[in-house]
C-alpha atoms as a PDB file:
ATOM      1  CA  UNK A   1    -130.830 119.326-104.975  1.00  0.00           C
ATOM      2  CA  UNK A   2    -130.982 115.969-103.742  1.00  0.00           C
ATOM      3  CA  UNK A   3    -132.344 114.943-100.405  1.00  0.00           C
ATOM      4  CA  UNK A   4    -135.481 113.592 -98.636  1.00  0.00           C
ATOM      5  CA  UNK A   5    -138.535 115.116 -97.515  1.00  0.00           C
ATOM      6  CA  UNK A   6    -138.300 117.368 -93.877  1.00  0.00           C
ATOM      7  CA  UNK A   7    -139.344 115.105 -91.069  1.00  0.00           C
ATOM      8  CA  UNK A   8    -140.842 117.781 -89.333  1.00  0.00           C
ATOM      9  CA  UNK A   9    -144.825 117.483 -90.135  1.00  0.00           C
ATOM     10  CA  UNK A  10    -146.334 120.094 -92.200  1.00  0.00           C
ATOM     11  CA  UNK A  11    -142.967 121.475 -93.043  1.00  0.00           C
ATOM     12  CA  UNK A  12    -142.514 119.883 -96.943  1.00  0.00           C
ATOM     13  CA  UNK A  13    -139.141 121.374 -97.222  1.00  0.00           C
ATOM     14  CA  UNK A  14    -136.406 119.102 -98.821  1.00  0.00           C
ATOM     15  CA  UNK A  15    -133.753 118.164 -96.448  1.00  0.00           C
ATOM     16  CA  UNK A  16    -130.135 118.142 -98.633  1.00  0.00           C
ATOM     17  CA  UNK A  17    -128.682 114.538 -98.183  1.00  0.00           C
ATOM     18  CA  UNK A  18    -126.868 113.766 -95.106  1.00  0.00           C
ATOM     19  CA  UNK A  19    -129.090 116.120 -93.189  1.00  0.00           C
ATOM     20  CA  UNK A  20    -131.505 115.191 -90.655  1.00  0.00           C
ATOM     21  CA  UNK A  21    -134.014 117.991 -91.498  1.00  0.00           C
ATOM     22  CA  UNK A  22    -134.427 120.824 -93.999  1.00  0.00           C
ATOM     23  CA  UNK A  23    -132.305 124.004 -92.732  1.00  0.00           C
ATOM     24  CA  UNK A  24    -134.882 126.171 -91.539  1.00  0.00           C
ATOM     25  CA  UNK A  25    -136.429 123.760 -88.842  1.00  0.00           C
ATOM     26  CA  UNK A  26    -132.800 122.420 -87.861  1.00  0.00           C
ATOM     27  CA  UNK A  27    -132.528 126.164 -86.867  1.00  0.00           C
ATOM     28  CA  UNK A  28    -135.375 126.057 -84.878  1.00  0.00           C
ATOM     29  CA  UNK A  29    -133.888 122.945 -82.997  1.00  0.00           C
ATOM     30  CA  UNK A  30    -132.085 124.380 -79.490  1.00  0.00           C
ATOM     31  CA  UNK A  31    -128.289 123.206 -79.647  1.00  0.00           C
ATOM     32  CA  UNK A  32    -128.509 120.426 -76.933  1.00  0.00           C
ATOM     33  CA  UNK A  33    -130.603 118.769 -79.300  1.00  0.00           C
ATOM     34  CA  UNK A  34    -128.558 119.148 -81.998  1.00  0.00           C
ATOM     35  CA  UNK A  35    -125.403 117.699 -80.378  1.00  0.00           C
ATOM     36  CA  UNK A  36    -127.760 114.477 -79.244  1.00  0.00           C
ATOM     37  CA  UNK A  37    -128.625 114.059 -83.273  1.00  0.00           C
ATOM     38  CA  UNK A  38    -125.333 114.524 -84.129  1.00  0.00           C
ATOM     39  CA  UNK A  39    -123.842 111.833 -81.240  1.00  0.00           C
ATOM     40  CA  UNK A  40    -126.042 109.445 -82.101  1.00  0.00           C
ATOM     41  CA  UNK A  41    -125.604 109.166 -85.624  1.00  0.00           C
ATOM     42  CA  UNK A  42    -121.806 109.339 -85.054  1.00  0.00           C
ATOM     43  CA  UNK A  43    -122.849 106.406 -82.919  1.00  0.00           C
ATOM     44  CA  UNK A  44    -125.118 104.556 -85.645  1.00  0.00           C
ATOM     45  CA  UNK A  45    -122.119 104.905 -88.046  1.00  0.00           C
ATOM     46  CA  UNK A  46    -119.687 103.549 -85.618  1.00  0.00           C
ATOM     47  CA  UNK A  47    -121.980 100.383 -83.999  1.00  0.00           C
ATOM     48  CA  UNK A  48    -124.350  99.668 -86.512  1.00  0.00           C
ATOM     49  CA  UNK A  49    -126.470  98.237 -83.438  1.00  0.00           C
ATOM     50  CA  UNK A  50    -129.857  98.152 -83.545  1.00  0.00           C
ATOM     51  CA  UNK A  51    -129.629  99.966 -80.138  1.00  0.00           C
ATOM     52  CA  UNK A  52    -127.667 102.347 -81.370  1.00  0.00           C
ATOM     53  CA  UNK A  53    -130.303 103.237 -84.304  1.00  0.00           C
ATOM     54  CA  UNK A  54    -133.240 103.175 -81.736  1.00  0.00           C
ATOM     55  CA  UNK A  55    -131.617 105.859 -79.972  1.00  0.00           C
ATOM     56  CA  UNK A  56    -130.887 108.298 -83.027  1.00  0.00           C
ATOM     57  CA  UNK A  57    -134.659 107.719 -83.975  1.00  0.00           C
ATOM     58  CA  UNK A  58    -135.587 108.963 -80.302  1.00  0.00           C
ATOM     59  CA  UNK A  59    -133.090 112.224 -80.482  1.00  0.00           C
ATOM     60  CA  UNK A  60    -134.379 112.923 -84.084  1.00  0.00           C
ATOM     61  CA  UNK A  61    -138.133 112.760 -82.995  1.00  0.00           C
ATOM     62  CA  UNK A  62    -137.152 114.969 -80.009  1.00  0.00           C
ATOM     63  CA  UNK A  63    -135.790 117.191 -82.112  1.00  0.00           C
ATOM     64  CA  UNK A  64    -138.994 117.152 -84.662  1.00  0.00           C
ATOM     65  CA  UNK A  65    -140.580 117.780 -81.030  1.00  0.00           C
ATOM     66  CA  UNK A  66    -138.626 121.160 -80.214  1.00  0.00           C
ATOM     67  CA  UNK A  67    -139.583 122.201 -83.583  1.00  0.00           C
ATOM     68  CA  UNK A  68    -143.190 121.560 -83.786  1.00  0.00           C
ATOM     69  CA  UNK A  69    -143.381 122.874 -79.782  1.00  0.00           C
ATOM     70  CA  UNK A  70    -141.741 126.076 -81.340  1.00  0.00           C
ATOM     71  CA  UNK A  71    -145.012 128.812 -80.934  1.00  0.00           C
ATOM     72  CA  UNK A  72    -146.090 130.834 -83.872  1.00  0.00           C
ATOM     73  CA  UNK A  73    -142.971 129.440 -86.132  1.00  0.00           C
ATOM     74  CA  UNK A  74    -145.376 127.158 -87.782  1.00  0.00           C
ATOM     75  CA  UNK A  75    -146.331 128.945 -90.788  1.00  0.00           C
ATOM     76  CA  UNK A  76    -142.607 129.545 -91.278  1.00  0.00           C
ATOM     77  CA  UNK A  77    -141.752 126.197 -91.965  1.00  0.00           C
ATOM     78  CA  UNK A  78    -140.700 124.836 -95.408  1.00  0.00           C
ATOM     79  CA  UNK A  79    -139.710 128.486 -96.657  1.00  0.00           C
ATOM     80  CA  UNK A  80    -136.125 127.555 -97.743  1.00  0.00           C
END
């Protein structure tokens, strides 16, 4: 499989290309969330402004927030 390292710390997992995080933590990531991710890359691929790529970074490390504020689902992580 091809992909990139999880964002979410501790979590190893590989995220498949085209995927913000592995599959397990996206799970863990409540649906608001997921539809900000999702805008703002739709957003990123439309603009291509800087602006537009600040703000995916901010909904993907809110995101990476939800998961790591997730209690006891630590050890869980990265088991994909």
């Amino acid at each position: 499989m091809t992909g990139r390292v999880c964002p979410v710390p501790g979590c190893g997992a590989t995220a498949r290309a085209g995927h913000a995080m592995c599959r397990n933590c996206w799970s863990m990531v409540p649906r608001e969330s997921q539809r900000l991710v999702y805008g703002t890359w739709r957003a990123v691929r439309a603009d291509r402004t800087m602006a537009a790529v600040v703000n995916y970074r901010e909904a993907l490390a809110q995101a990476v927030n939800n998961v790591l504020a997730r209690p006891g689902d630590y050890d869980q992580r990265g088991a994909t």
